[in-house]
C-alpha atoms as a PDB file:
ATOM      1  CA  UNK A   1     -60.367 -30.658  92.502  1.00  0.00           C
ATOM      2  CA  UNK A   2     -59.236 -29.696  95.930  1.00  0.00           C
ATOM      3  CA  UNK A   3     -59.832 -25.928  95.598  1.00  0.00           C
ATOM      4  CA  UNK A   4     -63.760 -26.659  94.398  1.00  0.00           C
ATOM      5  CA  UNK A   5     -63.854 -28.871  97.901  1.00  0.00           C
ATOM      6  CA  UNK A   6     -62.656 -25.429  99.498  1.00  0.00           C
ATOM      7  CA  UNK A   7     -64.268 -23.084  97.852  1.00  0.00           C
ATOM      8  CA  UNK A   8     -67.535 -25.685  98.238  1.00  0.00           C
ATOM      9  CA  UNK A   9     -67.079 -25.583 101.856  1.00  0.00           C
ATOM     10  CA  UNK A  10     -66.258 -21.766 101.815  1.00  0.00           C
ATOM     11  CA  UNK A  11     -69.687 -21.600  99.909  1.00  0.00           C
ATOM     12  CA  UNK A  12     -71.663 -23.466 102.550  1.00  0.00           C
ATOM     13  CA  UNK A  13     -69.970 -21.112 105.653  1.00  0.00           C
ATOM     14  CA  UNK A  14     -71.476 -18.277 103.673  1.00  0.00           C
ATOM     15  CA  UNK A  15     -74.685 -19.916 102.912  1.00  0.00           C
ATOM     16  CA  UNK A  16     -74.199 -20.519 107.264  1.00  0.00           C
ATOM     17  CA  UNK A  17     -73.677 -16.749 108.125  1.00  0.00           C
ATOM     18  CA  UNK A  18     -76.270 -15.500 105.749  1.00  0.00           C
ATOM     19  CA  UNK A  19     -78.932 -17.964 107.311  1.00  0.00           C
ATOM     20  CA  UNK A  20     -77.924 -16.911 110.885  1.00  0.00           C
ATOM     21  CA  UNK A  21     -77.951 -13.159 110.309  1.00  0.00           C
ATOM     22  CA  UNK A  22     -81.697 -13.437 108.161  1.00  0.00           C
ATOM     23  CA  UNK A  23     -82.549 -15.501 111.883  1.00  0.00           C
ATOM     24  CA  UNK A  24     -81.374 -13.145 114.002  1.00  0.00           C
ATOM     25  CA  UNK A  25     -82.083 -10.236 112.094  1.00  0.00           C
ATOM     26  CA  UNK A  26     -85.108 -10.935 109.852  1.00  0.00           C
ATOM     27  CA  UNK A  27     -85.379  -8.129 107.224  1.00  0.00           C
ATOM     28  CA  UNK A  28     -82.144  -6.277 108.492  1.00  0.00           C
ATOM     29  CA  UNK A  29     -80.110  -9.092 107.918  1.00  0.00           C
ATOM     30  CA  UNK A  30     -78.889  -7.679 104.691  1.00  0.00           C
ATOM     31  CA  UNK A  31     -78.138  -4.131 106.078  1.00  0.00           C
ATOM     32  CA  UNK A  32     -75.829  -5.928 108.905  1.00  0.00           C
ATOM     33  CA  UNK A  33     -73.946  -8.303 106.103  1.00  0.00           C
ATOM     34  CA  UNK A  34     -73.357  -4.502 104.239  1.00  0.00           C
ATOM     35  CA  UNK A  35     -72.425  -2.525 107.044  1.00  0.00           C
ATOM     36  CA  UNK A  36     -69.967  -5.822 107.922  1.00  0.00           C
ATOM     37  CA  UNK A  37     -68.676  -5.077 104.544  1.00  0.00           C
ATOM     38  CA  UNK A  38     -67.930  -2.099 104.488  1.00  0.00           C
ATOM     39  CA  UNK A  39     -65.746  -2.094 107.324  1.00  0.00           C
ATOM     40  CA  UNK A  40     -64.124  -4.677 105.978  1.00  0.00           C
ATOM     41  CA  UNK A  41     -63.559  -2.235 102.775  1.00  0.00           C
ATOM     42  CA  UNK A  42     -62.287   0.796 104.738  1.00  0.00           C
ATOM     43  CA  UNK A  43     -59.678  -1.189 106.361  1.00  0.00           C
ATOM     44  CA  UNK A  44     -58.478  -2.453 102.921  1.00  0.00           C
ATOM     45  CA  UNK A  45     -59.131  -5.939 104.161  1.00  0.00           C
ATOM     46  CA  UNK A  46     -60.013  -7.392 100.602  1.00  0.00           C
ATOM     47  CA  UNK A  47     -60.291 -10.514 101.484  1.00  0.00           C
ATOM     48  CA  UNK A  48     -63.170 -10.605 104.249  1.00  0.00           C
ATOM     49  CA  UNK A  49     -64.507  -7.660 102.142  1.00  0.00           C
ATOM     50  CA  UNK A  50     -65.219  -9.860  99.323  1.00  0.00           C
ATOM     51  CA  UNK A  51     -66.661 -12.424 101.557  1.00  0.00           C
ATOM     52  CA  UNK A  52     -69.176 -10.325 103.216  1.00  0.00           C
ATOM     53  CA  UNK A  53     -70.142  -8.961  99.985  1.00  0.00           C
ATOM     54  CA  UNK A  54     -71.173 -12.574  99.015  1.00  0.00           C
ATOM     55  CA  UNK A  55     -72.766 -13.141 102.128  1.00  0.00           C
ATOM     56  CA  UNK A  56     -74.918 -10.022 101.202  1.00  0.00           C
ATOM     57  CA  UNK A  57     -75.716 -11.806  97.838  1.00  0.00           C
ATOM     58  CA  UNK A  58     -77.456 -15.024  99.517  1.00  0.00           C
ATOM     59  CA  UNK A  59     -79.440 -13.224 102.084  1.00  0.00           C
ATOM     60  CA  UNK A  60     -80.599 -10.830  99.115  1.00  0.00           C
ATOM     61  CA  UNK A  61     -81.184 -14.303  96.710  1.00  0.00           C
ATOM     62  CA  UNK A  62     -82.615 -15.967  99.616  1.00  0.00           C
ATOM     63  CA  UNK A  63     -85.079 -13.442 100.787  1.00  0.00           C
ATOM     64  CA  UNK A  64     -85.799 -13.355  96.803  1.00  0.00           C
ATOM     65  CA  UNK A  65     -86.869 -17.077  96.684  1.00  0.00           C
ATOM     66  CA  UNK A  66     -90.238 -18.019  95.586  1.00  0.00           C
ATOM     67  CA  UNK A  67     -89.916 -21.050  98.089  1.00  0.00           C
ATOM     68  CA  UNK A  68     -89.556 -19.041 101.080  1.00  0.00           C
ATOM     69  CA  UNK A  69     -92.600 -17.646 100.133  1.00  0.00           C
ATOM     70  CA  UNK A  70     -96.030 -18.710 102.117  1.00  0.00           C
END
């Protein structure tokens, strides 16, 4: 129960960065999050990697949602 409180809260810093890089970025937002990645990925650092990658994966959902849409 106290890892799905983490990983909850992990969730919502993700959810955090991927709002605040669509907001500073607009439609670039997810082409930062990759290129964040990816350094992440050449210096082995799997950990952040994965991260990033899921940031990557909101902004992409989010700027997919039908109720951003209007």
């Amino acid at each position: 129960m106290f890892e799905d409180c983490i990983q909850m809260s992990d969730e919502k810093e993700l959810k955090d960065i991927a709002l605040t890089l669509i907001s500073q970025y607009g439609d670039d937002a997810e082409a930062v999050a990759m290129l964040r990645a990816a350094e992440y990925a050449a210096a082995l650092n799997n950990e952040e990697w994965l991260k990033w990658e899921r940031v990557v994966s909101l902004i992409h959902a989010i700027d997919q949602s039908p109720d951003l849409d209007g």
